[in-house]
N, C-alpha and C. Protein backbone atom coordinates (compact mmCIF):
# COMPACT_ATOMS: atom_id res chain seq x y z
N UNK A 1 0.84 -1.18 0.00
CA UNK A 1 0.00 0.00 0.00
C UNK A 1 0.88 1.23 0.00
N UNK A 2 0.55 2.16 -0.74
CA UNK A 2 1.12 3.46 -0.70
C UNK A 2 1.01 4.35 0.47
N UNK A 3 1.47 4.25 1.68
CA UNK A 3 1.50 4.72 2.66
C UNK A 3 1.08 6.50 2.44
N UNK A 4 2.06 6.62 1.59
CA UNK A 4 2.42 8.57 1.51
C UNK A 4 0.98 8.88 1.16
N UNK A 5 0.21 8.22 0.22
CA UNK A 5 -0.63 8.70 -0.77
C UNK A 5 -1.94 8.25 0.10
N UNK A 6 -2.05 7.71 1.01
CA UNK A 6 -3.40 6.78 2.22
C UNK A 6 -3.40 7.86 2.65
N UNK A 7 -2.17 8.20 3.73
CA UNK A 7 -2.20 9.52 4.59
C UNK A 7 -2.73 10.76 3.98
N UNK A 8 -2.65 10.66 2.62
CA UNK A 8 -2.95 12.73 2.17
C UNK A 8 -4.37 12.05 1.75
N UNK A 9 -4.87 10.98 1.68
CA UNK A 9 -6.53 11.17 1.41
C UNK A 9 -7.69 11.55 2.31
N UNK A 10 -7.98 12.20 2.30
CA UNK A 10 -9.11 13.14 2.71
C UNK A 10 -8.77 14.19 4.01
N UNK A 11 -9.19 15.29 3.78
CA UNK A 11 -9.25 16.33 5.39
C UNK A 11 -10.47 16.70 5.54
N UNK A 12 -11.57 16.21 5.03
CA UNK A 12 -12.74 16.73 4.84
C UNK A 12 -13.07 16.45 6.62
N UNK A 13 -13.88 17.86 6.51
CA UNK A 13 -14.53 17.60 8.52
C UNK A 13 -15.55 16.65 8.68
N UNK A 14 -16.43 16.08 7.70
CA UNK A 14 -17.13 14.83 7.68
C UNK A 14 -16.85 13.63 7.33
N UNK A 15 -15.46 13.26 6.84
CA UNK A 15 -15.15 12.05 6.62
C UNK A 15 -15.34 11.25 7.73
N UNK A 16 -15.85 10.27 7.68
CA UNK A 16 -15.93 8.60 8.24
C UNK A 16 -15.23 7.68 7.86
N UNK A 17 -14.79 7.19 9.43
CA UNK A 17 -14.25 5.80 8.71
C UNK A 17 -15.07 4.40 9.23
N UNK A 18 -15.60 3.67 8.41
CA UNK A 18 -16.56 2.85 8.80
C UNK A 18 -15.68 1.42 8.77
N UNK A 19 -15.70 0.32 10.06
CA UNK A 19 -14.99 -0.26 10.44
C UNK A 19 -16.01 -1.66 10.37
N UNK A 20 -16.29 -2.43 9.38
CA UNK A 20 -16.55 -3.15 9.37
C UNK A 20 -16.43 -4.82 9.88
N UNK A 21 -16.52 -5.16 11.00
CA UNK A 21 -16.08 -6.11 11.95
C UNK A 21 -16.90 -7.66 11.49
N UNK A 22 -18.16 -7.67 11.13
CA UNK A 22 -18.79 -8.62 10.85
C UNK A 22 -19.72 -8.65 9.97
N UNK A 23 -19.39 -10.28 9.25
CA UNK A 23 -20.92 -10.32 8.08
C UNK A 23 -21.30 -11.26 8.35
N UNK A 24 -22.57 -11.40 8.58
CA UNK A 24 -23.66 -12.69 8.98
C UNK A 24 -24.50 -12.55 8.46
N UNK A 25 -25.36 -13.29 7.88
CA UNK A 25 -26.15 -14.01 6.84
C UNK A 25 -26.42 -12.68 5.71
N UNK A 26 -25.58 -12.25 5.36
CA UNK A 26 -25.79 -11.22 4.56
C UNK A 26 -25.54 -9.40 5.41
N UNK A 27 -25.36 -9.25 6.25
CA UNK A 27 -26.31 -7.97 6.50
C UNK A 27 -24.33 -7.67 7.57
N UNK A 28 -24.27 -6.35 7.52
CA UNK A 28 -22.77 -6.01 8.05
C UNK A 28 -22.92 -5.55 9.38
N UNK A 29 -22.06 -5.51 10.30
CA UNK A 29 -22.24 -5.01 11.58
C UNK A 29 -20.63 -4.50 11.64
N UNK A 30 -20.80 -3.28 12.83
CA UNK A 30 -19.40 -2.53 13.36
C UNK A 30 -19.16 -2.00 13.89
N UNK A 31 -18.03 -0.55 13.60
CA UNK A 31 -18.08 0.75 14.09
C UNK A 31 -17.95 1.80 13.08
N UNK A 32 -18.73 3.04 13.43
CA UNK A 32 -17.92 4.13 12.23
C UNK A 32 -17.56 5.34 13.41
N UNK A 33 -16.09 5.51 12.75
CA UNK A 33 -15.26 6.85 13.90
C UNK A 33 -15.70 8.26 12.85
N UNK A 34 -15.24 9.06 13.62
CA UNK A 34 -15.46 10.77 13.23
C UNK A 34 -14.86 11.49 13.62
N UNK A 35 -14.18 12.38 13.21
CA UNK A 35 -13.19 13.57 14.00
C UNK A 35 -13.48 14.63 15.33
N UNK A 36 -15.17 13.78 15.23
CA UNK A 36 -15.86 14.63 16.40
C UNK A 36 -16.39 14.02 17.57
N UNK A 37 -15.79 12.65 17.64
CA UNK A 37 -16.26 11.99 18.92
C UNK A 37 -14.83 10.94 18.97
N UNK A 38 -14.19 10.77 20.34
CA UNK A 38 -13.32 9.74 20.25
C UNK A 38 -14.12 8.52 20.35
N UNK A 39 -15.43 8.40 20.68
CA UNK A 39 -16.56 6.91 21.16
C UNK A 39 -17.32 6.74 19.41
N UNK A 40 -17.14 5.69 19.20
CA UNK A 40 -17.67 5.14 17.77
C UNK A 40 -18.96 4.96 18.17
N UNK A 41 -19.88 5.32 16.96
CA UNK A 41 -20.93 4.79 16.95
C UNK A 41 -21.31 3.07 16.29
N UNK A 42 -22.06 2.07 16.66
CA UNK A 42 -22.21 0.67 16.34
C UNK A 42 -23.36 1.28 15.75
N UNK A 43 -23.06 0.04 14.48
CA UNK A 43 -24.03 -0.69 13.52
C UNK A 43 -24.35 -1.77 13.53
N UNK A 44 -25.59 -2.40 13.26
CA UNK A 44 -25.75 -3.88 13.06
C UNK A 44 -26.66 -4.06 11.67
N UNK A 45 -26.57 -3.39 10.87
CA UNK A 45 -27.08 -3.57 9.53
C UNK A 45 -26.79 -2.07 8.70
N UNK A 46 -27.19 -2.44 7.33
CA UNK A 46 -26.73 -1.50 6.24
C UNK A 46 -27.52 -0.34 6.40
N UNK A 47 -28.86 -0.14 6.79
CA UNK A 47 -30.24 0.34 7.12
C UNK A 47 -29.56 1.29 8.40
N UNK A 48 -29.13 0.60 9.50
CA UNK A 48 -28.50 1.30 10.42
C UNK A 48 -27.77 2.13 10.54
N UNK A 49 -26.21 1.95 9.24
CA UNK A 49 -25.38 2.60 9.33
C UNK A 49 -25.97 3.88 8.42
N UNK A 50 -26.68 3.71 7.20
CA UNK A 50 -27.45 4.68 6.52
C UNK A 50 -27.65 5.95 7.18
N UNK A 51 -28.62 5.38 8.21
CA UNK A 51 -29.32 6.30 8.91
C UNK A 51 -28.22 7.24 10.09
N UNK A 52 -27.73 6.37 10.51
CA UNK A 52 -26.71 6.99 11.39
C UNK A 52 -25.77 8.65 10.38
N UNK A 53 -25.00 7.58 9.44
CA UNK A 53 -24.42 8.89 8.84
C UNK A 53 -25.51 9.89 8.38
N UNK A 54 -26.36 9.89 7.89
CA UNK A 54 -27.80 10.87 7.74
C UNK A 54 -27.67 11.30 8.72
N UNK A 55 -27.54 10.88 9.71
CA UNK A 55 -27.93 11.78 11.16
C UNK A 55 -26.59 12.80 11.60
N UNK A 56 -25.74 12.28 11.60
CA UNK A 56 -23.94 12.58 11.83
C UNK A 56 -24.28 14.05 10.90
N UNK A 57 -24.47 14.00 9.49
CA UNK A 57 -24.49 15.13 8.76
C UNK A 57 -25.47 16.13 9.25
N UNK A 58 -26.80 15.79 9.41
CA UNK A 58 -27.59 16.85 10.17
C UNK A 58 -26.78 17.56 11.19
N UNK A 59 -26.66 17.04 11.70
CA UNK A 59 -26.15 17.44 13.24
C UNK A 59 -24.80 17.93 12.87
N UNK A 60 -23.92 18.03 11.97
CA UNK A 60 -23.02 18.64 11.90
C UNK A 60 -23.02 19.29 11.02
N UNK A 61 -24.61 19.75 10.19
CA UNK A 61 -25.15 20.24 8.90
C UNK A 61 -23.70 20.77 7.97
N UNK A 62 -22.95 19.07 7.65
CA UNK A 62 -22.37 19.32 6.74
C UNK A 62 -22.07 18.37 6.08
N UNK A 63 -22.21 17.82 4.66
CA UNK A 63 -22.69 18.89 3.79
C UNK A 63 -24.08 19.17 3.52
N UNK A 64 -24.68 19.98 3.46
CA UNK A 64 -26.35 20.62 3.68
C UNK A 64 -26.98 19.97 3.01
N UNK A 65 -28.09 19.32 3.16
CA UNK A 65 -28.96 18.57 2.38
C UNK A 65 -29.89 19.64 1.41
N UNK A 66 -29.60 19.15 -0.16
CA UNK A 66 -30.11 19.67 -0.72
C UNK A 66 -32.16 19.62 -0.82
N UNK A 67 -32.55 18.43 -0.31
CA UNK A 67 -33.68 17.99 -0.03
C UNK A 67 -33.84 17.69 1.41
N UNK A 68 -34.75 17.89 2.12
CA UNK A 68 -35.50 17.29 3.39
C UNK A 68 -35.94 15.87 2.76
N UNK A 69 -35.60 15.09 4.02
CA UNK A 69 -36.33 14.24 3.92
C UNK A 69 -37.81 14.04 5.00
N UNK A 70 -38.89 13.46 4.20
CA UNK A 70 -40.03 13.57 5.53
C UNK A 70 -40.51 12.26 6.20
N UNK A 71 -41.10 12.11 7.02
CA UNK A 71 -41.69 10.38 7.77
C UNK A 71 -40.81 9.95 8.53
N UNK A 72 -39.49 9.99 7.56
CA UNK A 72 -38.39 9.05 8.81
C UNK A 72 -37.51 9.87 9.49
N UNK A 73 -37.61 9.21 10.57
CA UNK A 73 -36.65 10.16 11.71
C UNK A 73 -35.61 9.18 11.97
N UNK A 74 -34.20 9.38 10.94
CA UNK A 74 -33.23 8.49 11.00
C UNK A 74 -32.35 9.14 12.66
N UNK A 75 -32.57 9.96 13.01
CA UNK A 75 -32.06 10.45 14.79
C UNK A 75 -32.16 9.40 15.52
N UNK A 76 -33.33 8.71 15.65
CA UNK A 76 -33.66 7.88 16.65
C UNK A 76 -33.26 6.20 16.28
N UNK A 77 -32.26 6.41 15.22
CA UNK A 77 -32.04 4.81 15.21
C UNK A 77 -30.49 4.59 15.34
N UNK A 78 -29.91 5.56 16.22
CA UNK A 78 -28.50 5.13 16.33
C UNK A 78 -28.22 6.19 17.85
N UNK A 79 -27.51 5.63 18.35
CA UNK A 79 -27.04 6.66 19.65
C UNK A 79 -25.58 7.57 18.97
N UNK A 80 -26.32 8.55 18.18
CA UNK A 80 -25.46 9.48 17.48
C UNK A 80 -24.16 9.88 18.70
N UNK A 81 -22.82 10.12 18.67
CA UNK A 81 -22.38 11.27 19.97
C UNK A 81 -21.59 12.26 19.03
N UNK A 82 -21.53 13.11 18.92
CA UNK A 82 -20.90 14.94 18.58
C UNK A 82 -20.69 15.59 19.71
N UNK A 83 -19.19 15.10 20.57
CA UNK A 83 -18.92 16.17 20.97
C UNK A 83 -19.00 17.68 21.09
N UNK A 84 -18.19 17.98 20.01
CA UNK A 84 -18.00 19.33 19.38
C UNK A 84 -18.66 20.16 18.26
N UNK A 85 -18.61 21.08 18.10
CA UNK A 85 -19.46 21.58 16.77
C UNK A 85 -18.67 21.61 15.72
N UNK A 86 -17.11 21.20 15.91
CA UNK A 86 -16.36 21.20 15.36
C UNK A 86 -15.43 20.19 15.36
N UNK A 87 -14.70 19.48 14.16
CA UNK A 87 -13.70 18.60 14.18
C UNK A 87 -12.88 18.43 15.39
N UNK A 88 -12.56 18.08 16.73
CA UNK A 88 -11.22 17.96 17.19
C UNK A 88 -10.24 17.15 17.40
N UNK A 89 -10.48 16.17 16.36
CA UNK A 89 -9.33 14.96 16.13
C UNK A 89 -8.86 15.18 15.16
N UNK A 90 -7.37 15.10 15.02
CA UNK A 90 -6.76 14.82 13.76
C UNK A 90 -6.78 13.68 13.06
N UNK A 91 -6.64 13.88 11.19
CA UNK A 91 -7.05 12.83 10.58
C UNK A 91 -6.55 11.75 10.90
N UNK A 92 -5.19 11.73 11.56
CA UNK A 92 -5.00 10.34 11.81
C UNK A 92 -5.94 9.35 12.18
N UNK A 93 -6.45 10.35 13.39
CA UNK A 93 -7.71 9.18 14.33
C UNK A 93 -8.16 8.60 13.36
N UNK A 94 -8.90 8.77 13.03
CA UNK A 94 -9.29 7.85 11.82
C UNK A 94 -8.51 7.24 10.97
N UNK A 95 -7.22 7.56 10.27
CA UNK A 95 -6.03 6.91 9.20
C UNK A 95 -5.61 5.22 10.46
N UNK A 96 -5.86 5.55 12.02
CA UNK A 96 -5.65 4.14 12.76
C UNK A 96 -6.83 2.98 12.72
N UNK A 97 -7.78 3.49 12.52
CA UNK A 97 -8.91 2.35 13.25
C UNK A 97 -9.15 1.71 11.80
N UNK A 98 -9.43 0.15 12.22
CA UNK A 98 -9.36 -0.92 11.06
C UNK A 98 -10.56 -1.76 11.84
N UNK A 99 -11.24 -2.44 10.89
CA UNK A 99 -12.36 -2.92 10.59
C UNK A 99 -11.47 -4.89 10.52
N UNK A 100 -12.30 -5.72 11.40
CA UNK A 100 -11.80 -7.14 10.91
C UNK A 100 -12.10 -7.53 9.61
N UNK A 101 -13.33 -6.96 9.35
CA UNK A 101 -13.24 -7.90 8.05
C UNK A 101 -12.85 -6.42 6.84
N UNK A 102 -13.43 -5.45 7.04
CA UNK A 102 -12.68 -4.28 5.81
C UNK A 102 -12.94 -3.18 6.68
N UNK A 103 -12.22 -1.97 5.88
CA UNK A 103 -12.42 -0.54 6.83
C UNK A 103 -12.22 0.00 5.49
N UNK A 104 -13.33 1.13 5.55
CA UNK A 104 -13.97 2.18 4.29
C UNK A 104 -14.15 3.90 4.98
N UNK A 105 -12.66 4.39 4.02
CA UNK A 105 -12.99 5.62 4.35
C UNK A 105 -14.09 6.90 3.35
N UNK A 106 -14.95 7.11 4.19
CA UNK A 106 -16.25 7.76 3.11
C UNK A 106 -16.02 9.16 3.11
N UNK A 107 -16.23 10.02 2.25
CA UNK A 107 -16.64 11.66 2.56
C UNK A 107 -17.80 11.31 1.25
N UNK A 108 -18.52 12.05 2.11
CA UNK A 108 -19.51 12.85 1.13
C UNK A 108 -19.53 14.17 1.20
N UNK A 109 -19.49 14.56 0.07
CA UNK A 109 -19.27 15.78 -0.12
C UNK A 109 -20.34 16.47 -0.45
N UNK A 110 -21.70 16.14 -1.16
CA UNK A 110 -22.52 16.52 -1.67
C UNK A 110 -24.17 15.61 -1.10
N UNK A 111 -24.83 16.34 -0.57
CA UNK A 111 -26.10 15.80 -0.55
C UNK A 111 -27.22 16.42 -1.25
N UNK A 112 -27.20 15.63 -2.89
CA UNK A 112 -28.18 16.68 -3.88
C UNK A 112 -28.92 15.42 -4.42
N UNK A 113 -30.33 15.91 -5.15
CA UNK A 113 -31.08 14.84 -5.30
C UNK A 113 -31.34 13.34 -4.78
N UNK A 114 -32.00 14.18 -3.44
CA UNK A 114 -32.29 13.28 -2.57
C UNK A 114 -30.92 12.06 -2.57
N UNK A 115 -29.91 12.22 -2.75
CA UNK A 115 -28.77 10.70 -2.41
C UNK A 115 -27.70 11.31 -1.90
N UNK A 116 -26.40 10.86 -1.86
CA UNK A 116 -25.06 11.17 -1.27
C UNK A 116 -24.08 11.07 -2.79
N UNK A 117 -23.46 12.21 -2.96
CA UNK A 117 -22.14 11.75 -3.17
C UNK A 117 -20.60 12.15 -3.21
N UNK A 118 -20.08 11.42 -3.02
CA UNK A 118 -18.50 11.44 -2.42
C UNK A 118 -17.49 11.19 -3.14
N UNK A 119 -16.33 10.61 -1.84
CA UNK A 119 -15.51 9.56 -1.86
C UNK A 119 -15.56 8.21 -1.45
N UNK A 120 -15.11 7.27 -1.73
CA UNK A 120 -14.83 6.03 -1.40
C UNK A 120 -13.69 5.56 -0.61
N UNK A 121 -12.92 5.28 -0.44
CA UNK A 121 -11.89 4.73 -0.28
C UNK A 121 -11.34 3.14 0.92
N UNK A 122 -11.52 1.68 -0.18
CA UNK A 122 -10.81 0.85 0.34
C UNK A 122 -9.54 1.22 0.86
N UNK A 123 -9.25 0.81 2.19
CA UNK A 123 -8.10 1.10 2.75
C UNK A 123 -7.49 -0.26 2.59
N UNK A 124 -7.86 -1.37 2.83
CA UNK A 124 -6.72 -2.51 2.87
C UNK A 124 -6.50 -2.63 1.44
N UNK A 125 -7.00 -2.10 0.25
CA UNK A 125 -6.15 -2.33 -1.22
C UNK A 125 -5.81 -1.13 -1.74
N UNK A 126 -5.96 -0.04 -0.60
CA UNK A 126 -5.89 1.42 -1.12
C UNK A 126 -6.27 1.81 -2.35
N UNK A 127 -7.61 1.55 -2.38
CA UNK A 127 -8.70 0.98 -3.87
C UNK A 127 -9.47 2.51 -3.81
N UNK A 128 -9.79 3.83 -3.94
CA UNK A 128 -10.17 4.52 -4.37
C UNK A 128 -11.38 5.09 -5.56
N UNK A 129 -12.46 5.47 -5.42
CA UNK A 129 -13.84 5.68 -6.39
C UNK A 129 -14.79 6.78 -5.77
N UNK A 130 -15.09 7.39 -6.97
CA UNK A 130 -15.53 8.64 -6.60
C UNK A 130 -17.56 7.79 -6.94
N UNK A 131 -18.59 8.07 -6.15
CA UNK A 131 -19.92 7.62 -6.31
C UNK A 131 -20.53 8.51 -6.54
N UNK A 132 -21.63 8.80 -7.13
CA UNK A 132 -22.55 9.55 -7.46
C UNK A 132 -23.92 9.21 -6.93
N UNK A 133 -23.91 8.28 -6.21
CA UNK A 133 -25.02 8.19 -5.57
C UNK A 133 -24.92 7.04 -3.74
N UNK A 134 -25.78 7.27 -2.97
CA UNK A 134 -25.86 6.14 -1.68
C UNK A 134 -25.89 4.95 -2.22
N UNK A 135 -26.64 4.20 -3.80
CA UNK A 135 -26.73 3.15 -3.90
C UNK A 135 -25.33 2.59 -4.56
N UNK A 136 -24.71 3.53 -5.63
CA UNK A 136 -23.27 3.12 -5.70
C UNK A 136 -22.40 2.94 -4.92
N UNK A 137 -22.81 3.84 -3.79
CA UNK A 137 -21.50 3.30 -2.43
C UNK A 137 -21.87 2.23 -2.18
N UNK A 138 -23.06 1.77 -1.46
CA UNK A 138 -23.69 0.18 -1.19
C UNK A 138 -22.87 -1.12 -2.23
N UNK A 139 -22.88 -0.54 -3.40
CA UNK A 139 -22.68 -1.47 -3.99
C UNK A 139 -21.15 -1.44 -4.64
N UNK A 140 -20.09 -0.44 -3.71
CA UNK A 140 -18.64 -0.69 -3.90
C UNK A 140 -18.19 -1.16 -2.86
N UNK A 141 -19.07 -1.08 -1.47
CA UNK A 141 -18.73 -1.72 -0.44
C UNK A 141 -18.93 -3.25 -0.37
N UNK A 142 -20.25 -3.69 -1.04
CA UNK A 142 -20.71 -5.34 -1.29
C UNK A 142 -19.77 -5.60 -2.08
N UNK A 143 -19.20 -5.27 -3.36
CA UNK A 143 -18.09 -5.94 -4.46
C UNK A 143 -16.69 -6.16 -3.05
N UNK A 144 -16.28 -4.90 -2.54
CA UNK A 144 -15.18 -5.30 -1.61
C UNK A 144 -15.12 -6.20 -0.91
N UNK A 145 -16.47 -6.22 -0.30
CA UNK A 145 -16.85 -7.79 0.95
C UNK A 145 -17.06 -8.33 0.49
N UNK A 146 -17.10 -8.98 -1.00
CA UNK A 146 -17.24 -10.25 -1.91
C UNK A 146 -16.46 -10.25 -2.48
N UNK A 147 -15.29 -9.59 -2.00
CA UNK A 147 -13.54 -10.09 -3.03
C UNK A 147 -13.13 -11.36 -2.18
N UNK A 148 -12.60 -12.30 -2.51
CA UNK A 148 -12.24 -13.50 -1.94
C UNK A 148 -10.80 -13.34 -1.07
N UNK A 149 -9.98 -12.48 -1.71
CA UNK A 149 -8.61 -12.19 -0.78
C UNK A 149 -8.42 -10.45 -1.21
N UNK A 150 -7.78 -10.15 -0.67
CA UNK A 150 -7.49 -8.77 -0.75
C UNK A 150 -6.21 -8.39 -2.02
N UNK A 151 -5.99 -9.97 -2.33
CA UNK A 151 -4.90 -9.41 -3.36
C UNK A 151 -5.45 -9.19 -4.70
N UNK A 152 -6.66 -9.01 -4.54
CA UNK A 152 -7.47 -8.92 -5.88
C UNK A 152 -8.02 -7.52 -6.13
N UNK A 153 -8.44 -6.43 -6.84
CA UNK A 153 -9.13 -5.23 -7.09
C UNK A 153 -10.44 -5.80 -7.57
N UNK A 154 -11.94 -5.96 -6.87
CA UNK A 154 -12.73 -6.01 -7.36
C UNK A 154 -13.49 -5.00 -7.84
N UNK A 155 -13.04 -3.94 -7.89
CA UNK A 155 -13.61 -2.53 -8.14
C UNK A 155 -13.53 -2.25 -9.35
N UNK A 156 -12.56 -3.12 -9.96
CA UNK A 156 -12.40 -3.05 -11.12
C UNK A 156 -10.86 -2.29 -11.82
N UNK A 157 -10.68 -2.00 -12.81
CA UNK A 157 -9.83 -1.02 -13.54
C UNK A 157 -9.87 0.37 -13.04
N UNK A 158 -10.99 0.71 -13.62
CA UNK A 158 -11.20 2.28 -12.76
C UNK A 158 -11.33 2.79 -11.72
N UNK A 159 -11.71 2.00 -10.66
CA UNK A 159 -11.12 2.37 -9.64
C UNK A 159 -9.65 1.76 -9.10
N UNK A 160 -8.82 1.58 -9.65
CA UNK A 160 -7.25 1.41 -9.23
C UNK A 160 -6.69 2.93 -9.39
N UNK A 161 -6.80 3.79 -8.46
CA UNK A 161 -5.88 4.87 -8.39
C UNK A 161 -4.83 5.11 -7.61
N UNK A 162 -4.15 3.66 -6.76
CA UNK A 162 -3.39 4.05 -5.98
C UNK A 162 -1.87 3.20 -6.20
């Protein structure tokens, strides 16, 4: 892995790093860290972690949702914590914490037409992809957790930027 080039990816004040620890019968469980709480928030499904980062961004209204969403109150399905109103960890905190089975560093940068989109970034193949939507991330994170060894790029060609 390109050490130099891991470290300079992302300074964004909303990046996550989502620490994926377990897959059972389909569905992922973990932690995701933040520059604004040293205490991770747990997941036990894809639905969960969704909602959680939805919530993480409200509450740190960044980046601003270009749409409201109405009915669901994704607040109440994760014990959100935000210290600060502001970042006070350095990126490292996050460049340390690793996931047993994978660890995915996310920014979203944009919340427009009703979805998310960002960055990607596999850390154990230092595998890199820019998404245009929540369902493309879903589905660069499932190709990663369905690579058989890590010495493989299932992301494909285009995403090999590192």
């Amino acid at each position: 892995m390109a050490k130099g080039k891991y470290r300079r990816w992302g300074t964004a004040p909303n990046q996550v790093c989502v620490c994926v620890d377990e897959i059972k019968d389909g569905e992922i469980s973990g932690k995701v860290y933040s520059r604004y709480s040293r205490t991770p928030w747990e997941f036990n499904s894809l639905i969960e972690l969704l909602g959680q980062m939805e919530s993480f961004y409200n509450k740190i209204s960044f980046p601003q949702a270009a749409v409201q969403i109405r009915g669901i109150q994704w607040q109440e399905m994760g014990k959100l914590q935000v210290e600060a109103e502001q970042p006070f960890l350095e990126k490292e905190f996050l460049l340390e914490k690793r996931g047993i089975q994978a660890t995915f560093l996310i920014i979203v940068r944009y919340r427009q037409n009703a979805t998310w989109q960002g960055s990607f970034l596999w850390v154990e193949e230092n595998r890199s992809l820019e998404f245009k939507s929540t369902l493309e991330l879903l589905m660069m994170m499932d190709k990663s957790l369905k690579a058989p060894a890590f010495g493989r790029n299932p992301l494909g060609k285009a995403g090999d930027q590192g």
